[in-house]
Structures are given as structure tokens and as C-alpha cells.
Protein backbone atom coordinates (compact mmCIF):
# COMPACT_ATOMS: atom_id res chain seq x y z
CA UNK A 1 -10.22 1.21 15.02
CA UNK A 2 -14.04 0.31 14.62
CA UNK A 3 -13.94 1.88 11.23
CA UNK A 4 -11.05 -0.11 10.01
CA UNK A 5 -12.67 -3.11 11.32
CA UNK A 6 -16.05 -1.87 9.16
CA UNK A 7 -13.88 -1.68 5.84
CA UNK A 8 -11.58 -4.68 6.16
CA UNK A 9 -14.64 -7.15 6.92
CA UNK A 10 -16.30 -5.44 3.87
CA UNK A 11 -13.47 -5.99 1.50
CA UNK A 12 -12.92 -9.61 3.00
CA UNK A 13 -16.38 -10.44 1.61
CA UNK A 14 -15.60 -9.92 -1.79
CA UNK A 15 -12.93 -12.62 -1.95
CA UNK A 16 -14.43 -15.52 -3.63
CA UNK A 17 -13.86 -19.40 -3.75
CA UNK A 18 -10.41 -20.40 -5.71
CA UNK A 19 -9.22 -17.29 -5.87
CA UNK A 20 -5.37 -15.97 -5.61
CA UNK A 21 -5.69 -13.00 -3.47
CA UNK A 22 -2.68 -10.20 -3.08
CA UNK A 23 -2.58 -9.42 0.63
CA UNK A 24 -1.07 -5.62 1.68
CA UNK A 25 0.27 -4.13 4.96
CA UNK A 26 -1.10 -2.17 7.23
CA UNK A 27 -3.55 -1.68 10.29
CA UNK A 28 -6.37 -1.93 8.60
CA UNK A 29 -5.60 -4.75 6.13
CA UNK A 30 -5.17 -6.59 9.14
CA UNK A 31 -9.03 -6.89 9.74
CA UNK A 32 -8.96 -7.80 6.48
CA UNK A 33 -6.49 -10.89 6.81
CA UNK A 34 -8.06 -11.77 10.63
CA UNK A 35 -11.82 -12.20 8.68
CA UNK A 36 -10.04 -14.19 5.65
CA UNK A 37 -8.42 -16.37 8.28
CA UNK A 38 -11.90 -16.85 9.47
CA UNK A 39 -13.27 -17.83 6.34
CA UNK A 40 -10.85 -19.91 5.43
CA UNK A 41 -11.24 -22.21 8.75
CA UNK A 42 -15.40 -21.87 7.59
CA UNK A 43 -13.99 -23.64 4.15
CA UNK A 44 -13.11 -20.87 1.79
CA UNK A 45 -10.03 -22.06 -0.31
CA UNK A 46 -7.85 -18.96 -1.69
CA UNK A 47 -3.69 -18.70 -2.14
CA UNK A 48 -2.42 -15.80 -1.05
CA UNK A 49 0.69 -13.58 -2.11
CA UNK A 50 2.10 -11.23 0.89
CA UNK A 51 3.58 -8.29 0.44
CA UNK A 52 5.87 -7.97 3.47
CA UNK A 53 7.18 -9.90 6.12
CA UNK A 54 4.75 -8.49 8.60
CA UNK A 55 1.75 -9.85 6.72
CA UNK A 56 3.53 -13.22 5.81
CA UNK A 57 4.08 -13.46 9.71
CA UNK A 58 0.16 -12.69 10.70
CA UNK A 59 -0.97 -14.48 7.74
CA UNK A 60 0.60 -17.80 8.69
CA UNK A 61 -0.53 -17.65 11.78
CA UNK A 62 -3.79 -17.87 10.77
CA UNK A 63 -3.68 -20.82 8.49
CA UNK A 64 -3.96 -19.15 5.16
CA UNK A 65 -2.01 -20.48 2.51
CA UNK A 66 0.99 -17.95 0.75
CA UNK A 67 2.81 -18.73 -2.04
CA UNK A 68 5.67 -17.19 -3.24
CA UNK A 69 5.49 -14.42 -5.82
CA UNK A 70 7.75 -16.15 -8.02
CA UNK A 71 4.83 -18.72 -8.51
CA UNK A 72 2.29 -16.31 -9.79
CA UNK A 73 1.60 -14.35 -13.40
CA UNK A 74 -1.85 -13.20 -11.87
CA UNK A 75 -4.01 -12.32 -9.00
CA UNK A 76 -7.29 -12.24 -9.17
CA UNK A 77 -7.72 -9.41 -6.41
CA UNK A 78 -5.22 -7.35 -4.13
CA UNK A 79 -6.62 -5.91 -0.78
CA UNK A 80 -4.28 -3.05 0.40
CA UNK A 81 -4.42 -0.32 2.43
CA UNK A 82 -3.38 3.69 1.86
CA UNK A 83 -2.26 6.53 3.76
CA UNK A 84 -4.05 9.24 1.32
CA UNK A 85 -6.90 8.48 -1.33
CA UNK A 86 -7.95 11.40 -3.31
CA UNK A 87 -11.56 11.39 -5.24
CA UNK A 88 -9.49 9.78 -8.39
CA UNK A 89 -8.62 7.05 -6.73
CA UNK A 90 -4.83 8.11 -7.09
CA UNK A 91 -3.38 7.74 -3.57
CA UNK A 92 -0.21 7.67 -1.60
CA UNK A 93 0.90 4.68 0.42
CA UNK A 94 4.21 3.08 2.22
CA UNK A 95 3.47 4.34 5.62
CA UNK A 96 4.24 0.90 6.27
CA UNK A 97 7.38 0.88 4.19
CA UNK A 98 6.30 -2.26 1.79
CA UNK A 99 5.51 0.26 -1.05
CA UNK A 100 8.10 -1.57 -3.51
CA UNK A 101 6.23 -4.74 -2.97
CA UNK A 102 2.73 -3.55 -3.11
CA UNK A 103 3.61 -1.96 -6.06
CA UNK A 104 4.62 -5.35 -8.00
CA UNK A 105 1.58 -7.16 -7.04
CA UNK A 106 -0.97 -4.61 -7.79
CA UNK A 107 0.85 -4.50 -11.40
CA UNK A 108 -0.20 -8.43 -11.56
CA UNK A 109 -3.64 -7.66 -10.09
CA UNK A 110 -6.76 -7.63 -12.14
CA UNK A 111 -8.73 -6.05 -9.14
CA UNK A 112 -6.98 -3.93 -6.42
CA UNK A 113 -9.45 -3.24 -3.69
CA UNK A 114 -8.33 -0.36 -0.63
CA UNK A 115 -9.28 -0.67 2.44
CA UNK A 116 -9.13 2.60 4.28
CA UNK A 117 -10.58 4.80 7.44
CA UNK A 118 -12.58 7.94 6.67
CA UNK A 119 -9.98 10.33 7.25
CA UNK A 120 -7.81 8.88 4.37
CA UNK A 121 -10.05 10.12 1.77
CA UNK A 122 -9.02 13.85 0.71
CA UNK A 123 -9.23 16.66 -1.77
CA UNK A 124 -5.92 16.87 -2.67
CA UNK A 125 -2.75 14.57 -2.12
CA UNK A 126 0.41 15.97 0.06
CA UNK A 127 -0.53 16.44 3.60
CA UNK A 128 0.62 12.92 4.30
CA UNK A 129 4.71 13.17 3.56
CA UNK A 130 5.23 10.91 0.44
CA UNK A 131 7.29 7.80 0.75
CA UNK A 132 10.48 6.98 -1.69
CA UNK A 133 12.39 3.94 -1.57
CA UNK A 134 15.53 4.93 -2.50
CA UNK A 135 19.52 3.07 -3.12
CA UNK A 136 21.34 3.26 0.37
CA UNK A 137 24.67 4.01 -1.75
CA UNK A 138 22.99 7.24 -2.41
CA UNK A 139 20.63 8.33 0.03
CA UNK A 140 22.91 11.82 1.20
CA UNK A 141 23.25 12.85 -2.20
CA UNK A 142 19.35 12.37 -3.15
CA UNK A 143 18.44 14.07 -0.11
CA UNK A 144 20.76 17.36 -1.08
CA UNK A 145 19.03 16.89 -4.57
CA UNK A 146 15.79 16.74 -3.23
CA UNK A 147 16.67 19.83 -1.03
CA UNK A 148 17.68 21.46 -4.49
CA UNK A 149 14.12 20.94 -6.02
CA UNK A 150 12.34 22.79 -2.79
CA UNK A 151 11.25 19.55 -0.65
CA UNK A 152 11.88 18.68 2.77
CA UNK A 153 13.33 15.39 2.67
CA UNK A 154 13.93 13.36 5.81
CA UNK A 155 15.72 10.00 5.82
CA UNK A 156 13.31 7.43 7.45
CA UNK A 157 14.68 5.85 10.77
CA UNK A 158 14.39 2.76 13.29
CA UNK A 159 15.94 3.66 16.35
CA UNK A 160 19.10 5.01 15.81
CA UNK A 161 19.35 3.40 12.70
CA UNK A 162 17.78 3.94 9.02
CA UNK A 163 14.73 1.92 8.68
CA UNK A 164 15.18 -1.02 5.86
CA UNK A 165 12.79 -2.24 3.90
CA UNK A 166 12.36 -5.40 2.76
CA UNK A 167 14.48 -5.44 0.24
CA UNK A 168 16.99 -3.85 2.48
CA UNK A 169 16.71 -0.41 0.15
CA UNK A 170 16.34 3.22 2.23
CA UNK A 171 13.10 5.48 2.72
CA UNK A 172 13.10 8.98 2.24
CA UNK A 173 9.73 10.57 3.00
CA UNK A 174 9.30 13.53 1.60
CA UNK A 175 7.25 16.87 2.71
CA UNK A 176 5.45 17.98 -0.69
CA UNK A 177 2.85 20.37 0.11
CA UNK A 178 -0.28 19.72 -1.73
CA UNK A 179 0.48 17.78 -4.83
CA UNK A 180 -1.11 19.50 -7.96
CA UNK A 181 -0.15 16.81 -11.01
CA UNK A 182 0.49 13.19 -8.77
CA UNK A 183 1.65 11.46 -11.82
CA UNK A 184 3.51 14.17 -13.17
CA UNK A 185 5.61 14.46 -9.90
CA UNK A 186 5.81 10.64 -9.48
CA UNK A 187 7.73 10.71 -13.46
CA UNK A 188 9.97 13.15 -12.14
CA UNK A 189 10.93 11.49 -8.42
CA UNK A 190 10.89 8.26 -10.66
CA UNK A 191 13.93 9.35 -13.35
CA UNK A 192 16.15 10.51 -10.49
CA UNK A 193 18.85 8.03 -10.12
CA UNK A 194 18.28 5.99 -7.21
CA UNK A 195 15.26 6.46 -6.46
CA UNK A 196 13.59 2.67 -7.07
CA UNK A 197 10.11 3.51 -6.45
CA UNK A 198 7.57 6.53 -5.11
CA UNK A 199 4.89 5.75 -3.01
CA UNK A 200 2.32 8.03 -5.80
CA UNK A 201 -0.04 5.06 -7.02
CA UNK A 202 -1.42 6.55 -9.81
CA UNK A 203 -5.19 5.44 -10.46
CA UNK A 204 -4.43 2.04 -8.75
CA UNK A 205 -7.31 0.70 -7.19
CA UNK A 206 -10.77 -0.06 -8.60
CA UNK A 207 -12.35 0.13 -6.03
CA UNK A 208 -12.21 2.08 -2.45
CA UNK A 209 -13.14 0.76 0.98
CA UNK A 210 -14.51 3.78 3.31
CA UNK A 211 -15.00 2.78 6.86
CA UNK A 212 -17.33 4.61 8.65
CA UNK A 213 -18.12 4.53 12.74
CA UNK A 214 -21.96 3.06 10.92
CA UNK A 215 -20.57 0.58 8.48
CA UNK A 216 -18.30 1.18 5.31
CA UNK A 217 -19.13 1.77 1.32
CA UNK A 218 -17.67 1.42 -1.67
CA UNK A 219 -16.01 4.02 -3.84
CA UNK A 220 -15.12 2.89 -7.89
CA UNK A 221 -12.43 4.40 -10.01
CA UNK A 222 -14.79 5.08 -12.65
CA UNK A 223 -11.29 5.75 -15.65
């Protein structure tokens, strides 16, 4: 906890004055919301674009302003979190099931800044099972596909029930073993009918928020 606390005031401090900010999901993005919330009652003015219902609901609470994505071309910075970052910055995230979303706005996002613990950052991607939002028309039949190819799929569920996200699609999270080519597997998962997104960001964020049980530092995608 402290050293998601470390990264998310870190990465709140690089938020500047008039700036439309992309806010992700997560535990440790909410440090990063809690200190914005902060800053804005200390006078910092900033619109913010949520990416799931979760952070619209703690990030009202705290008297930032959201606006709708339907009112924005840009953002000047995205703060997100990630479930696996390897040294390339290429990562896998949707742990949270808002993977669609965060997607979208870190396509809009001229800086995406990750916030992450220590024990996110890895060699190699895989060990963390790999998110896919998927149709709910087709889910058994991309599971017996996925089956086919050699992975261990496993429908994501709430209860008794599939978990939805958002936009009420299904998650399949899928056991890969270490991934060798992320972007090579993320083409393939992404030309399989019904599959509407994979949670492989490819090269995504600029920079990399470590936290630490000291403090936190910065990692850059150097591409």
C-alpha cells in the first residue's frame, strides 16, 4: 500500500495548471485521484476524463471536474495503472476490467504516465493472465478457439454471474505463459472475431511510476 501511495503522489505532481487529465482505474491510481482532489481544493484547475464508473464515482466525490469523453479530441496527460510492465514499457492491464476504455483515452493522450508498485515491473510479460474483452454472443465459441490455439482461457465472473464491463461486453482472461512477441500476439487475439480489445498495451506509456517502500522513480520509454 505505502508504495502505491509513493507512486500515485509522484505522478499527481506532474499534472499542471489547465490541463485535461485522463484518469485510469485501479488501487493505485486511486492515490493518484485522492492527491489531485487535494490539489484541486489548494486551487489547481484541471478537467478530467474517467475511464470507468468506479473512478467517475471516487472522482466526484472529491470535487474534481469530469467531462464526458465525447467532449474531448485531446488530453494532455493520462495517469493509469498496470498489472505487468516489462523494461519496454509494453505492459498488460484490465485487472480492473476498464481495459476498453483505457485504451481509447490513452489513444487521445499526448502523455500516458503509469503508476505502478515494484512488483509490477518484470522481465518478461505472461505471468499475470492477460485480459480480453470479448462479444457476449460469442464468448463459448472463443473460449473453444482459444482452447484450440494452446491457452487456458477462463471466462471472467461476478458471483455467479459473468463479470460485465462497462460497456456490458465479456472478459476472458487468458493463461499465456511468458509472452515472447506482445504485439505480435496482441495482432493475432485482435483479428479473432469477437474479440473487441486485448489488454497487451503495446509501448503505451512514456513514462513509468515505480513505487518503492523509500519513495518512487521514474522510468521513460526511451522508442
Amino acid at each position: 500500500m505505502e508504495e502505491k501511495r509513493h507512486a500515485g503522489i509522484l505522478a499527481a505532481s506532474f499534472v499542471k495548471d489547465g490541463m485535461t487529465v485522463g484518469l485510469g482505474t485501479g488501487s493505485t491510481v486511486y492515490h493518484v485521484i485522492v492527491r489531485l482532489g487535494e490539489r484541486v481544493k489548494e486551487g489547481l484547475r484541471i478537467r478530467c476524463v474517467s475511464t470507468s464508473e468506479a473512478t467517475t464515482e471516487l472522482a466526484e466525490s472529491l470535487g474534481l471536474d469530469l467531462i464526458p469523453m465525447s467532449e474531448v479530441l485531446n488530453i494532455d496527460m493520462t495517469i493509469d495503472g498496470a498489472d505487468e510492465v516489462d523494461r519496454s514499457c509494453n505492459g498488460i492491464k484490465g485487472g480492473g476490467g476498464a481495459l476498453l476504455h483505457e485504451k481509447l483515452v490513452a489513444d487521445i493522450s499526448r502523455i500516458v504516465v503509469w503508476v505502478v508498485d515494484s512488483s509490477k515491473i518484470v522481465e518478461r510479460l505472461g505471468a499475470f493472465p492477460l485480459p480480453i474483452e470479448i462479444v457476449p454472443f460469442f464468448h463459448m465459441q472463443l473460449i473453444s478457439k482459444l482452447e484450440g490455439m494452446g491457452f487456458s482461457p477462463r471466462l471472467r465472473m461476478s458471483g455467479s454471474c459473468p463479470f460485465t464491463t462497462d460497456e456490458n461486453n465479456y472478459i476472458i482472461d487468458l493463461e499465456t505463459g511468458f509472452i515472447e512477441d506482445p504485439e505480435g500476439l496482441h495482432r493475432k487475439l485482435k483479428l479473432m472475431p469477437g474479440v473487441i480489445e486485448t489488454g497487451l498495451f503495446i509501448t503505451t506509456a512514456d513514462i513509468v511510476v515505480v513505487g518503492s517502500k523509500d519513495g518512487a522513480k521514474v522510468l521513460r520509454n526511451t522508442r
